[in-house]
Protein backbone atom coordinates (compact mmCIF):
# COMPACT_ATOMS: atom_id res chain seq x y z
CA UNK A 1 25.14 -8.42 -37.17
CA UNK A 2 22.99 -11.37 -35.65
CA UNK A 3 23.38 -10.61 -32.31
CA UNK A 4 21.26 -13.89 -30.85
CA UNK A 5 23.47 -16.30 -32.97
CA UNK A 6 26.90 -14.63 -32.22
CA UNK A 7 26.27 -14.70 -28.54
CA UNK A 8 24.14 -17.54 -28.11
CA UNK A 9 25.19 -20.33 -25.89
CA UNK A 10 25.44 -23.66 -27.53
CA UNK A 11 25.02 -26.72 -25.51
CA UNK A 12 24.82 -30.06 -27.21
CA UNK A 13 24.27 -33.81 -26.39
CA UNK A 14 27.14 -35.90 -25.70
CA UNK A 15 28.23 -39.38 -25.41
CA UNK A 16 29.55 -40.44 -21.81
CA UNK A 17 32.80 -38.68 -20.97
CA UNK A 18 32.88 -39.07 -17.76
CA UNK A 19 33.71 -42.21 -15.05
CA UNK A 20 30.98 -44.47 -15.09
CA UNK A 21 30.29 -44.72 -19.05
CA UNK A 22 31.50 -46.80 -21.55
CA UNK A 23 35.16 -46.94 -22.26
CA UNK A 24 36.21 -44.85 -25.25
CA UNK A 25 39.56 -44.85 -27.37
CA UNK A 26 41.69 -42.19 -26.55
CA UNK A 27 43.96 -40.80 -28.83
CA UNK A 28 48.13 -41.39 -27.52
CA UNK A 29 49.75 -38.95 -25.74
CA UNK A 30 52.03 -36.54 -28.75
CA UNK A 31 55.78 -37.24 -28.57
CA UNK A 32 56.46 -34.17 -25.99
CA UNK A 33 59.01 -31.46 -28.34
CA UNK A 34 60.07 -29.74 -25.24
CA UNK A 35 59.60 -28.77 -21.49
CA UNK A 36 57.09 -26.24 -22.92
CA UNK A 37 55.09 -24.79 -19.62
CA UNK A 38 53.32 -21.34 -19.11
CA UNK A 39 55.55 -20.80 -15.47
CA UNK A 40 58.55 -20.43 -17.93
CA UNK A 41 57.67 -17.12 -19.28
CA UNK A 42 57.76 -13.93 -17.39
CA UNK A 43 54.96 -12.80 -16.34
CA UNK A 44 52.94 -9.38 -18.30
CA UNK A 45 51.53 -8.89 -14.77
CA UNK A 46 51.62 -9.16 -11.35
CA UNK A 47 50.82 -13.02 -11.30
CA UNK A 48 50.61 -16.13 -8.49
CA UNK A 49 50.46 -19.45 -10.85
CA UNK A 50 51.18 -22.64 -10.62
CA UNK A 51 51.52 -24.87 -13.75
CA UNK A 52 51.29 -28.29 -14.61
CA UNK A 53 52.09 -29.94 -17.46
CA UNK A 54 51.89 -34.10 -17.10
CA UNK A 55 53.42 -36.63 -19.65
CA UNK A 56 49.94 -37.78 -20.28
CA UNK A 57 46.81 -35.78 -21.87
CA UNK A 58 43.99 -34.32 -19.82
CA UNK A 59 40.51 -35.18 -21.02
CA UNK A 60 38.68 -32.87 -18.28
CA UNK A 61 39.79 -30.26 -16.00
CA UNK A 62 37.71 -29.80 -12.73
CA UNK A 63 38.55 -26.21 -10.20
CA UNK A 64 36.69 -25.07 -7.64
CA UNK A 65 37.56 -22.10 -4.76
CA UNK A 66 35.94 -20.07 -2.17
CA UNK A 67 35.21 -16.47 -3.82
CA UNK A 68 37.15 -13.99 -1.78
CA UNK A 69 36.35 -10.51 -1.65
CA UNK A 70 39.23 -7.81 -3.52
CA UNK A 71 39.84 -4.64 -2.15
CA UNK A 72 40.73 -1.93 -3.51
CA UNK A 73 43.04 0.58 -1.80
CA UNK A 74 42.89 4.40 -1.85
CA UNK A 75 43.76 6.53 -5.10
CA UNK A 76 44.36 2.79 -7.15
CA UNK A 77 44.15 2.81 -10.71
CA UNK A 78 40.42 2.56 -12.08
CA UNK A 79 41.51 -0.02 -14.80
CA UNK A 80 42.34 -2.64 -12.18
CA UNK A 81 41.51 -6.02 -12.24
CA UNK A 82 41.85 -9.34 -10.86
CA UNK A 83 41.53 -12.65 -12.04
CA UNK A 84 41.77 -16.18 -9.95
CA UNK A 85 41.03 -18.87 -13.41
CA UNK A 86 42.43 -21.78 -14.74
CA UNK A 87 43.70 -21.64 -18.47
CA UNK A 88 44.13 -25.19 -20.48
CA UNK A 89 46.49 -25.60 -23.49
CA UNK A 90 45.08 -27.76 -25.85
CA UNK A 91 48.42 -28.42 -27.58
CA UNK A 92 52.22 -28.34 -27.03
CA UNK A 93 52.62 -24.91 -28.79
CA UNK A 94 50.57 -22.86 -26.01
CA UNK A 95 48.68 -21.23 -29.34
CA UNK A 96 45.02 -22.39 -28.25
CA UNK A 97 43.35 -22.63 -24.60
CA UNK A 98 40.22 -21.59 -23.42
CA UNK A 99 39.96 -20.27 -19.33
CA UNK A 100 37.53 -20.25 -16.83
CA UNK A 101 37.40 -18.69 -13.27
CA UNK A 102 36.21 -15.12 -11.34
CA UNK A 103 36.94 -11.70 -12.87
CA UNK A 104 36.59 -8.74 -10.01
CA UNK A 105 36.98 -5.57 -11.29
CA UNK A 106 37.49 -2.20 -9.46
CA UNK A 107 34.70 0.35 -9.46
CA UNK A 108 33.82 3.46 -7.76
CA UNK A 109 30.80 1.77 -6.27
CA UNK A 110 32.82 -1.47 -4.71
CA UNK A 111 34.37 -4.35 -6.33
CA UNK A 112 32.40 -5.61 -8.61
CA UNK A 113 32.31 -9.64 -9.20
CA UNK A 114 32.17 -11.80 -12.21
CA UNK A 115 32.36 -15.28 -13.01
CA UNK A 116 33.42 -16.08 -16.80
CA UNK A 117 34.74 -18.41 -19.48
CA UNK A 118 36.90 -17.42 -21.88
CA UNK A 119 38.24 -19.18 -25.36
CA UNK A 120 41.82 -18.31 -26.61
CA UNK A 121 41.92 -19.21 -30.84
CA UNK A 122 42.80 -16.84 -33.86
CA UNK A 123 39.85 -14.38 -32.36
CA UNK A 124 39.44 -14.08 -28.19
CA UNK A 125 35.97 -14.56 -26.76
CA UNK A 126 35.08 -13.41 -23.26
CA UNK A 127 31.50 -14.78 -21.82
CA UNK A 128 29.84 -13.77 -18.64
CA UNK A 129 28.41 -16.12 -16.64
CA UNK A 130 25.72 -15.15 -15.20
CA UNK A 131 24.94 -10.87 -13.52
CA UNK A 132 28.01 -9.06 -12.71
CA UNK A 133 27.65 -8.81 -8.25
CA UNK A 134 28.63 -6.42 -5.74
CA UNK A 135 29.31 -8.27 -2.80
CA UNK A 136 31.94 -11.85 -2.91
CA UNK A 137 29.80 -14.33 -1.26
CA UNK A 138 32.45 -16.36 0.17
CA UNK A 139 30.79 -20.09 -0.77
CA UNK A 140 32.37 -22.45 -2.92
CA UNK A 141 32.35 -22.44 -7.07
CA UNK A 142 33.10 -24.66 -9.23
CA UNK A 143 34.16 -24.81 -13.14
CA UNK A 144 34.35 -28.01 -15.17
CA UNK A 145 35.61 -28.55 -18.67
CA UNK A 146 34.65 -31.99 -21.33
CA UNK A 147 35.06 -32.63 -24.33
CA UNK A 148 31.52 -32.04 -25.88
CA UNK A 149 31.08 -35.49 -27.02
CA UNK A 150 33.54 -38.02 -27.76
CA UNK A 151 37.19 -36.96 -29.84
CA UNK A 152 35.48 -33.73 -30.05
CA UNK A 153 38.05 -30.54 -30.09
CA UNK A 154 34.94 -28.38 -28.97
CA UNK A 155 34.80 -28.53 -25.49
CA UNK A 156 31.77 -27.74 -22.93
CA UNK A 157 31.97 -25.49 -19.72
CA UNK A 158 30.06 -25.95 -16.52
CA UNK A 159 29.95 -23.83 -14.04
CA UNK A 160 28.42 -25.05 -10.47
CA UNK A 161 27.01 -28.52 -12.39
CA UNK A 162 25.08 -26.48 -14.97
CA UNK A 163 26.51 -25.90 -18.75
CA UNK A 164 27.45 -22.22 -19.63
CA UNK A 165 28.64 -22.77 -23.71
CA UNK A 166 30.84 -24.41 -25.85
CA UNK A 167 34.53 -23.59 -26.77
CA UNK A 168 35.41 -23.16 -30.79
CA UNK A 169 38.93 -23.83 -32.95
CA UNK A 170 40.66 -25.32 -29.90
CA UNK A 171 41.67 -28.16 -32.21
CA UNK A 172 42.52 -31.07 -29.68
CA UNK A 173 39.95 -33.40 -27.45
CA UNK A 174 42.77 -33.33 -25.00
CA UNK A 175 44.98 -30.51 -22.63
CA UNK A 176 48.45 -30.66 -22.67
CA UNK A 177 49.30 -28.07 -19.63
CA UNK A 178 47.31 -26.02 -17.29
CA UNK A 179 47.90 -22.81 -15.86
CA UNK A 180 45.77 -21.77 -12.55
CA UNK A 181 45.86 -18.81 -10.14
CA UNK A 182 45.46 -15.06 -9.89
CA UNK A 183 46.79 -12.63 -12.44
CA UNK A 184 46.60 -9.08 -11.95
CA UNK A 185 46.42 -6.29 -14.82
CA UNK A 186 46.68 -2.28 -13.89
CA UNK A 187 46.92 -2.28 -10.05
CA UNK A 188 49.21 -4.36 -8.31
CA UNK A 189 50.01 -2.28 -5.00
CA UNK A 190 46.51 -1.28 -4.07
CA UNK A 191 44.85 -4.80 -3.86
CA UNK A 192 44.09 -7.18 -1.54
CA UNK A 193 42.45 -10.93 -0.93
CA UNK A 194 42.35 -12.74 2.14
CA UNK A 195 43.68 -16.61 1.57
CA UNK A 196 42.29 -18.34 -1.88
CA UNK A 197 42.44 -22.02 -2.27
CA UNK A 198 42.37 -23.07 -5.72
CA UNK A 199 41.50 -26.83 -6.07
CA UNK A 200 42.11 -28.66 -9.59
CA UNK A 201 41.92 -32.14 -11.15
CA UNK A 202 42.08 -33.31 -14.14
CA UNK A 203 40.54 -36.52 -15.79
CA UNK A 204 43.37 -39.04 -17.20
CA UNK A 205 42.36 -41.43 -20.45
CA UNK A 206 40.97 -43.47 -18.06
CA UNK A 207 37.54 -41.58 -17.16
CA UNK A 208 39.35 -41.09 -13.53
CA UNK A 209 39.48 -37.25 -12.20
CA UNK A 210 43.14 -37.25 -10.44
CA UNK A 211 45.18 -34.70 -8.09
CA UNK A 212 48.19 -33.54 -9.84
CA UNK A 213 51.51 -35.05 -8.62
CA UNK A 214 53.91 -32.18 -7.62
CA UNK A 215 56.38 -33.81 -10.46
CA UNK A 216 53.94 -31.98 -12.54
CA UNK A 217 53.98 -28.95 -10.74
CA UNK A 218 56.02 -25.65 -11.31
CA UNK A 219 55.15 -22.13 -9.86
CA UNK A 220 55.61 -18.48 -10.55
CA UNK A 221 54.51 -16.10 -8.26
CA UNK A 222 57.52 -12.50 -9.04
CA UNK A 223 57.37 -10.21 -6.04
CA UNK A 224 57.38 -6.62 -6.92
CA UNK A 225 59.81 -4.03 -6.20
CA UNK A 226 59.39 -2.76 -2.63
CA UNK A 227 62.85 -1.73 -1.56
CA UNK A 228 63.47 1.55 0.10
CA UNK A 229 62.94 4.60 -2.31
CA UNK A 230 60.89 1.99 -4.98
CA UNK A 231 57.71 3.13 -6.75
CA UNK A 232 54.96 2.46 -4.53
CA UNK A 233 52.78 1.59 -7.29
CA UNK A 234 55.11 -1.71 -8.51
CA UNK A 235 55.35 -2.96 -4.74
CA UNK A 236 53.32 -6.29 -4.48
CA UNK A 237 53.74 -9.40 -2.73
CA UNK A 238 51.81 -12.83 -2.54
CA UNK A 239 51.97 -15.09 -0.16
CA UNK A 240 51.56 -18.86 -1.75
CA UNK A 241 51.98 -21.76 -0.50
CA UNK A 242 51.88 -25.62 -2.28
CA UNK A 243 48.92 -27.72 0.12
CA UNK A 244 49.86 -30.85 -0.76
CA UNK A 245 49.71 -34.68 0.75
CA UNK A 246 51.67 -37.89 -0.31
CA UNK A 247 52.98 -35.73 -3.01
CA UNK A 248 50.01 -34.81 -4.78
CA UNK A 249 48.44 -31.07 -5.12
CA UNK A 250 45.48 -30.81 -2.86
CA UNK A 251 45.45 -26.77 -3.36
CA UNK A 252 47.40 -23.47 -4.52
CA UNK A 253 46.97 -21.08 -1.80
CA UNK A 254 47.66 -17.79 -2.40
CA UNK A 255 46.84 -14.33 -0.29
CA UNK A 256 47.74 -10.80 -1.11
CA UNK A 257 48.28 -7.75 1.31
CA UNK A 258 48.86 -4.19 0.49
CA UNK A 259 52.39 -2.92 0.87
CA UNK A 260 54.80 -0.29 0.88
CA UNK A 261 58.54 -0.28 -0.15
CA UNK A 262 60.61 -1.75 2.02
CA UNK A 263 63.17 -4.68 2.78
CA UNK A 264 61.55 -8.02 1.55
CA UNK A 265 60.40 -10.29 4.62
CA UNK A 266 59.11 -13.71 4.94
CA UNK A 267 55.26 -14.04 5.95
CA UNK A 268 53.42 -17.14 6.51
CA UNK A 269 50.30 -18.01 4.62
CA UNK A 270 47.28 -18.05 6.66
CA UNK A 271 44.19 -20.10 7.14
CA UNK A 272 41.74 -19.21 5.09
CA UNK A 273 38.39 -17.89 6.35
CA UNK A 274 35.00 -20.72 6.62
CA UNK A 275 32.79 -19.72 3.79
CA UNK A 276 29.84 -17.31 5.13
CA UNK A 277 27.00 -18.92 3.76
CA UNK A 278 26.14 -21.82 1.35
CA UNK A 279 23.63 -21.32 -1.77
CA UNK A 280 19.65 -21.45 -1.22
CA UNK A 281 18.35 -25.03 -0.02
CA UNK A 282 17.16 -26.36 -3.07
CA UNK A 283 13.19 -26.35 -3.73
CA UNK A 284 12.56 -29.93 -5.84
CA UNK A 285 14.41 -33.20 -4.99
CA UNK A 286 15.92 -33.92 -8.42
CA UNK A 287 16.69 -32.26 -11.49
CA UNK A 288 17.51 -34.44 -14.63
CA UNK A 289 18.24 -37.09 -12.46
CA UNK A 290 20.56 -35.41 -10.11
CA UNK A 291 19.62 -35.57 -6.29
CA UNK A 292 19.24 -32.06 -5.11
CA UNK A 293 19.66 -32.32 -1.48
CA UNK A 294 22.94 -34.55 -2.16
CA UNK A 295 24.21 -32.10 -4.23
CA UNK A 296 23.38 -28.87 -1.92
CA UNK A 297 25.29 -30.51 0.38
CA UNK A 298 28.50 -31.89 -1.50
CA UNK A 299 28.11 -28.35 -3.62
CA UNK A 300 28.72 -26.51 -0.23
CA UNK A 301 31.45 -28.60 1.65
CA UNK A 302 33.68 -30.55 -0.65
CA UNK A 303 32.22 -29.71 -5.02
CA UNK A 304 35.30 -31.22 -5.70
CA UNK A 305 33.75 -34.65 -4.39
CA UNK A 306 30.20 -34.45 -6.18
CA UNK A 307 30.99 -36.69 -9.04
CA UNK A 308 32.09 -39.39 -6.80
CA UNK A 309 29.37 -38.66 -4.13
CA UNK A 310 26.00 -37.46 -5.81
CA UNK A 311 23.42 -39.87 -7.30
CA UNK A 312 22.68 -39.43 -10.63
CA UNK A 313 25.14 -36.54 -11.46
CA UNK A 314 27.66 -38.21 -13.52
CA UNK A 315 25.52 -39.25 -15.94
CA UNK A 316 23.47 -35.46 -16.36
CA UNK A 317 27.08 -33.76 -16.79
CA UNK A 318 27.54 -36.70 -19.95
CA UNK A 319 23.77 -35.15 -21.39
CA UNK A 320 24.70 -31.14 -20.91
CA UNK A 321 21.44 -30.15 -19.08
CA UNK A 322 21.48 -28.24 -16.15
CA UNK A 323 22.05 -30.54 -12.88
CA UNK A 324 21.69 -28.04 -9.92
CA UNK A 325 18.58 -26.05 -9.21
CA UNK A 326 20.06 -23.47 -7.57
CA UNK A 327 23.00 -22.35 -8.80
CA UNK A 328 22.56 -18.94 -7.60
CA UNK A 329 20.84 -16.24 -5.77
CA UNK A 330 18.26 -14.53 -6.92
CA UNK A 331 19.02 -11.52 -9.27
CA UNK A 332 16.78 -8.76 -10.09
CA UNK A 333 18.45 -7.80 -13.15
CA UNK A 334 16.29 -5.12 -13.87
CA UNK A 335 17.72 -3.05 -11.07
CA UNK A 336 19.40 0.01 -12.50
CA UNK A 337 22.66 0.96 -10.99
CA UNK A 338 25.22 4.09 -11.31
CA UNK A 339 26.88 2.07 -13.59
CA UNK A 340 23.58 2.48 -16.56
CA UNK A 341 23.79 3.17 -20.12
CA UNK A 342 20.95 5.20 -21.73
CA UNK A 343 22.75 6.63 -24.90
CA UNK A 344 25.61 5.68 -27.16
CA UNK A 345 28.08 8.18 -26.16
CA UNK A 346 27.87 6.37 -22.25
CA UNK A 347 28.52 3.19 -24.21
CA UNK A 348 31.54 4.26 -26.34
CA UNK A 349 33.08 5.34 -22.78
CA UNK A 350 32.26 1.84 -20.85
CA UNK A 351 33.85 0.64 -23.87
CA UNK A 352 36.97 3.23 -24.26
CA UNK A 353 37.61 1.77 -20.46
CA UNK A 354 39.02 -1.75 -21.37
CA UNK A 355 41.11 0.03 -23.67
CA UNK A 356 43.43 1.68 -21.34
CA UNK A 357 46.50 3.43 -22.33
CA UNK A 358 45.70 3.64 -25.90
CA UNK A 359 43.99 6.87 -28.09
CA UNK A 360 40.42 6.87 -28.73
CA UNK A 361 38.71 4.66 -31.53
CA UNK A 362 36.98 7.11 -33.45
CA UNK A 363 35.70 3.90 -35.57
CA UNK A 364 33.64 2.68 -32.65
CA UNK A 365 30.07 2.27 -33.32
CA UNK A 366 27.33 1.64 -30.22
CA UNK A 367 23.40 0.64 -31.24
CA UNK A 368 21.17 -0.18 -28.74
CA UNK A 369 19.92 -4.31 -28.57
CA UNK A 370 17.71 -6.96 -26.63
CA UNK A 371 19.08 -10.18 -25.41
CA UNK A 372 16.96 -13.54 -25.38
CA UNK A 373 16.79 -14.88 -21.37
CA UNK A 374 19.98 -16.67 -21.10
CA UNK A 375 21.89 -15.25 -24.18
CA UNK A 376 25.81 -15.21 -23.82
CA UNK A 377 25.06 -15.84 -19.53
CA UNK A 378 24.74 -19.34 -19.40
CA UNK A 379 22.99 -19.21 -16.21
CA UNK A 380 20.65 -16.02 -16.57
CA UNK A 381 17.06 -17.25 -16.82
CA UNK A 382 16.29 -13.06 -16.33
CA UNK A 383 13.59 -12.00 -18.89
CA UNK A 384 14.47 -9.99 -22.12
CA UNK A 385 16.82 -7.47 -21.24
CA UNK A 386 18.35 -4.21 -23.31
CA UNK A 387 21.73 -4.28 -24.01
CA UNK A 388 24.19 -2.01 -25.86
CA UNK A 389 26.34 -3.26 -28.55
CA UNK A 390 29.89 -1.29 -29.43
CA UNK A 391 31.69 -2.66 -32.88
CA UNK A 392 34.70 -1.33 -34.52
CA UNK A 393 36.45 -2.98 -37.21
CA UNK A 394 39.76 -1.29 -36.95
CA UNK A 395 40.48 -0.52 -33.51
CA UNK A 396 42.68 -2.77 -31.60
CA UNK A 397 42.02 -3.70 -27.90
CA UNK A 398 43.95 -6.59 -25.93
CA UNK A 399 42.50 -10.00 -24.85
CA UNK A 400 41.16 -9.24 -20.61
CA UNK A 401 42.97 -12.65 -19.38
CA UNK A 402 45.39 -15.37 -20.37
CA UNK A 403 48.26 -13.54 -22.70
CA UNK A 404 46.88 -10.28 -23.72
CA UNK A 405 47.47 -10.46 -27.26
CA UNK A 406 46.40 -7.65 -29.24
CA UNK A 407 43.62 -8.16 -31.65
CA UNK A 408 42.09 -5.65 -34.10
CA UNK A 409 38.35 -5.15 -34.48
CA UNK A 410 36.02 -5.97 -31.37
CA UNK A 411 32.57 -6.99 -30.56
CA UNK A 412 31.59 -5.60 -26.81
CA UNK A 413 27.85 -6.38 -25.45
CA UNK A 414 27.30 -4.66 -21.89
CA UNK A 415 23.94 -4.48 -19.95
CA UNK A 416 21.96 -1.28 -20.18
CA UNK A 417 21.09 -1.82 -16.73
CA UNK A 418 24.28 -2.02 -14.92
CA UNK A 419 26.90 -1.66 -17.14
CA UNK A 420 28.24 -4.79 -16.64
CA UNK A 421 30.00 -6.81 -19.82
CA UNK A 422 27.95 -9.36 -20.95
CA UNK A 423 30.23 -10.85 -23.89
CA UNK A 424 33.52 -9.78 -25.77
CA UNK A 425 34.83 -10.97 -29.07
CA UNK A 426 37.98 -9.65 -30.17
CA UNK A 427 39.65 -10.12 -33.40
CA UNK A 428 38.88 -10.52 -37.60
CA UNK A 429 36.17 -13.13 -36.96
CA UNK A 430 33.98 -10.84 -34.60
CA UNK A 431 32.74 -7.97 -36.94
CA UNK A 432 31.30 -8.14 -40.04
């Protein structure tokens, strides 16, 4: 296996995409076959979505939210997970989408935090962005999707203004429907989040980034069963709530408290808490055009305005270089944690631990690896760093977000350091 070129992040030139360049022909809108929309299935899990699914195609998606810490209650199942994303359809069908948005897992240590892009095609790839955190630091993300240069069907990812890789086999330069909110696999009593606010536009055939009307709009959010004498462990409830003004969708709130059975009640959404600190001033006054002190600002207050509001910005998005300084705290990524792998049988475990439920794969393989800086992290500038690298060809492990398929054979990369997954390929195009 080449592990540099099957994790490497690919970011390419591109021709203006965005509002300010030329104007490009778009391809029509398809004849719509049906009312297709995510909210119509039931949900696998525990799950507070809302979907929309306009009459006209989306040429850029734009979210951004306030990371909120999880907890994690007493005795809840080790395998739990949450995940607050936005997954785009890139045709009718629902076969292909890529996602993008915060995976927090639960550990023994604390929550652990993780912002990550993922691309939905005949094989599933999860990427990292970025070191896996301890702490949510309650300041305002944001995620962007483009086409990666014009009528592309590859499409580029940014994360906080700075690109993090490249979708593959999505097949379309244009969504079709959108699907943002939490989902949660494994636990669904134990956990809890304070108030989320998930913001999302998308950019219409005219280079113009637009709030959803709510005639777009449909939601799903199940409540659990928590009458008397119920399960404990399948009682869950969200509270969500549609912000919207002059019928357009400003945000999808949605907070989660921990339960137990009993009659159903009505609670009110609350306010959601003022972020607790914004990211590091920046230290230069532009990057690649982009004025930094504009953008610290804008980044920290309103990211869903910097497009419109930041000098120079637009146009570094359209050339896929980095555009903010300062992204993100400092790491030390050679800090060891509990969480360290020093031989391959701790590696086949990390591994046998996204595979819950199911016997062991006694076809796993785990050889120890280095990682370029920046290598399947988008953001990472860290030094060379050891990895370990788990491969089986015929055991079968389900996708981490989005539908869950089932794929056989797998590709797993996690730091040696801290445990943490770095990148995931599942399916027949990920081992050799």
């Amino acid at each position: 296996m080449a592990l540099t070129a099957a994790a490497a992040v690919v970011v390419t030139a591109s021709l203006p995409l965005l509002p300010g360049g030329p104007a490009q022909a778009q391809p029509p809108a398809p004849t719509r076959v049906s009312a297709l929309s995510v909210c119509a299935d039931e949900p696998r899990d525990a799950v507070a979505q809302v979907c929309a699914d306009p009459a006209e195609n989306m040429y850029g998606v734009f979210l951004t939210f306030v990371h909120r810490p999880v907890a994690y209650g007493a005795g809840s199942d080790p395998a739990g997970e949450a995940y607050n994303s936005t997954r785009m359809f890139t045709g009718d069908d629902l076969g292909r989408s890529f996602e993008m948005g915060l995976r927090a897992r639960n550990d023994p240590g604390g929550t652990r935090y993780q912002p990550f892009w993922a691309n939905h095609g005949e094989s599933y790839e999860f990427h990292a962005i970025g070191p896996e955190r301890d702490v949510a630091d309650n300041r305002f993300h944001s995620w962007m999707a483009v086409p990666a240069c014009s009528g592309c069907a590859a499409w580029r990812v940014h994360y906080d203004f700075n690109p993090v890789g490249e979708t593959s086999g999505q097949g379309a330069p244009f969504v079709r429907h959108t699907v943002t909110g939490w989902d949660l696999p494994a636990e669904y009593a134990q956990s809890s989040f304070s108030q989320t606010q998930d913001r999302i536009r998308y950019l219409n055939g005219n280079g113009q980034f637009l709030r959803h009307p709510t005639t777009h709009l449909s939601v799903r959010a199940p409540a659990g069963n928590c009458e008397p004498g119920a399960d404990p462990a399948y009682c869950f409830r969200f509270t969500t709530a549609l912000n919207t003004t002059a019928d357009h969708l400003v945000s999808w709130d949605v907070a989660k408290d921990v339960v137990t059975p009993t009659p159903r009640t009505t609670t009110r959404s609350t306010n959601p808490t003022p972020p607790e600190a914004g990211s590091p001033a920046p230290t230069v006054a532009t990057l690649n055009g982009v004025d930094q002190h504009a953008l610290h600002t804008c980044a920290n207050t309103e990211p869903d305005t910097c497009l419109d509001h930041v000098p120079g910005l637009r146009a570094c998005i359209d050339t896929g270089l980095p555009c903010n300084a300062t992204p993100e705290p400092a790491t030390d990524q050679a800090t060891r944690t509990h969480d360290a792998i020093d031989t391959q049988d701790q590696a086949l475990a990390t591994a046998a631990r996204l595979r819950p439920g199911t016997d062991p794969d006694t076809h796993a393989h785990a050889h120890a690896a280095t990682l370029p800086p920046g290598t399947a992290q988008g953001q990472d500038t860290v030094g060379q760093r050891p990895v370990w690298v788990v491969t089986s060809n015929t055991g079968r492990m389900r996708a981490f977000t989005g539908d869950r398929r089932e794929h056989t054979g797998y590709r797993l990369i996690f730091d040696a350091c801290t445990g943490a997954l770095v990148h995931a390929c599942l399916g027949p195009t990920c081992t050799p």
